[in-house]
Protein backbone atom coordinates (compact mmCIF):
# COMPACT_ATOMS: atom_id res chain seq x y z
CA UNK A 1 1.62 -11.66 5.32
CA UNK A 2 0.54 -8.98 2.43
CA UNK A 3 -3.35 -9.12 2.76
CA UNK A 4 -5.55 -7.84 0.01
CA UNK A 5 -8.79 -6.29 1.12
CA UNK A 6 -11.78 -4.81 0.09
CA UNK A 7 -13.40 -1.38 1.72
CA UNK A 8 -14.66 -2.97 5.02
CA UNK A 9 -11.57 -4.04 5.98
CA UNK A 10 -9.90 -1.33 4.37
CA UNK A 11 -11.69 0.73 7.21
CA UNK A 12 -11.30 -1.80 9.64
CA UNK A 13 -7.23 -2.21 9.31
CA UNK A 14 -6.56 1.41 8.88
CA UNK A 15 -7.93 2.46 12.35
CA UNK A 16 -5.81 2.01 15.19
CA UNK A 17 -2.21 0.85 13.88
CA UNK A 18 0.40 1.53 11.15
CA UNK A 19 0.16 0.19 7.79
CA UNK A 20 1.42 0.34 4.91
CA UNK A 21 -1.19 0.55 1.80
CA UNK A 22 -0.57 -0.88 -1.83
CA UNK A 23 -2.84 0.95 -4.20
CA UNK A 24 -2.26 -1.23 -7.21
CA UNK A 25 -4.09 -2.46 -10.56
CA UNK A 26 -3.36 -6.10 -12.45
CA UNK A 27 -2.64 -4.60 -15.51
CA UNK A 28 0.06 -2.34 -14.35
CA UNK A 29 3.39 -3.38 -15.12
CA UNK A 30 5.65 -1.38 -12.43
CA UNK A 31 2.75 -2.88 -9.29
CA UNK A 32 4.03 -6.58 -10.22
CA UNK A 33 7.66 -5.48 -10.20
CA UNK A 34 7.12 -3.85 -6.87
CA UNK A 35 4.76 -6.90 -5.43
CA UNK A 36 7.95 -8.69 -5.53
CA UNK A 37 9.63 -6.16 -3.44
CA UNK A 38 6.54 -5.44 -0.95
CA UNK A 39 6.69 -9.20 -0.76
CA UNK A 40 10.62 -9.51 0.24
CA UNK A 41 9.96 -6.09 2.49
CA UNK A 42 7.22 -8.50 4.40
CA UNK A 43 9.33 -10.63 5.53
CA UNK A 44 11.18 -8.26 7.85
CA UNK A 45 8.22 -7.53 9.62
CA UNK A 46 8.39 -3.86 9.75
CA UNK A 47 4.91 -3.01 9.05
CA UNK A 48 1.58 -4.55 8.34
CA UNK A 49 1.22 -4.53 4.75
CA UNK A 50 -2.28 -4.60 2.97
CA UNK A 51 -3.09 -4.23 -0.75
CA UNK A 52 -5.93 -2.70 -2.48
CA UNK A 53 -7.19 -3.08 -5.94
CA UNK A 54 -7.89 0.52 -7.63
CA UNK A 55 -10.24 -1.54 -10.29
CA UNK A 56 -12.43 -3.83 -7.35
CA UNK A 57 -12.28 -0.83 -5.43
CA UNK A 58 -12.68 2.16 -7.06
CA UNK A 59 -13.90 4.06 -4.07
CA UNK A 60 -11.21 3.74 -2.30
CA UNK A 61 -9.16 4.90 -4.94
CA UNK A 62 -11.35 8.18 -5.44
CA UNK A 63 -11.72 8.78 -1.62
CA UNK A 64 -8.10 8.18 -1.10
CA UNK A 65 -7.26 10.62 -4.48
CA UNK A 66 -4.97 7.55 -6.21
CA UNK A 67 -4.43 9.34 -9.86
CA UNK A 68 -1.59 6.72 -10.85
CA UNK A 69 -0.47 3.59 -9.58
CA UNK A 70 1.48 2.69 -7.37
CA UNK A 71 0.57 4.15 -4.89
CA UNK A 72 1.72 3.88 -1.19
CA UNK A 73 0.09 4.76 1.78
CA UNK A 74 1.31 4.56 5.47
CA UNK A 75 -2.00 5.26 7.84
CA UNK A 76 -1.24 5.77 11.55
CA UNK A 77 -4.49 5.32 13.55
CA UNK A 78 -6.86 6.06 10.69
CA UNK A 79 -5.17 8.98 9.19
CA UNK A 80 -2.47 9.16 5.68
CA UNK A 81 0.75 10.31 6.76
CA UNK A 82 2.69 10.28 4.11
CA UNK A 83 2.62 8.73 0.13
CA UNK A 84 4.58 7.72 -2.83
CA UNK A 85 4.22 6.86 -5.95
CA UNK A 86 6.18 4.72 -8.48
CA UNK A 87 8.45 1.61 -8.14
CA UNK A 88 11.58 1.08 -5.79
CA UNK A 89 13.90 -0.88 -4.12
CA UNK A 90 13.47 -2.67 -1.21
CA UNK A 91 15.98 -0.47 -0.04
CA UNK A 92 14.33 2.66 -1.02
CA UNK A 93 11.39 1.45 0.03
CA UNK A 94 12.99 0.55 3.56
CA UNK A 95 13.98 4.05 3.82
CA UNK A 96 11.30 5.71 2.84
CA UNK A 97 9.02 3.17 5.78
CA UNK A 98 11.35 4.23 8.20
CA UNK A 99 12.13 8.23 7.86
């Protein structure tokens, strides 16, 4: 289940396991195309996925260097690994998860 968080759990969630990390804003037009496909991607379970709102927390999106959106994140026991930007498939976005 796609979680959205604020910058406690943010913290909290990051440390330890893999995730995936939405950065995202409500008025962006290609983050609700791709909250469909986060959303289909969730249901196979690959990775915990959370999602954080540049606008509620803008913080995280300075600490975290988010200039457009979206933006994803994977974190492996507190630390980025590797990002991208922009909308794609659930197949590119399979891919890209699993390379």
């Amino acid at each position: 289940m796609i979680k959205h968080v604020n910058e406690k759990e943010f913290n909290e969630t990051i440390n330890g396991k893999r995730v995936l990390v939405d950065f995202f804003a409500t008025w962006c037009g290609p983050c609700k195309m791709l909250s469909l496909v986060m959303e289909k991607f969730d249901k196979k379970g690959a990775i915990p996925i959370i999602k954080v709102d540049i606008d509620e927390e803008n913080n995280l999106a300075e600490e975290y260097k988010i200039f457009s959106v979206p933006t994803l994140i994977i974190f492996e026991n507190g630390k980025e690994i590797k990002r991208i930007s922009g909308f794609m498939s659930e197949d590119e976005l399979e891919k890209w998860v699993n390379e």
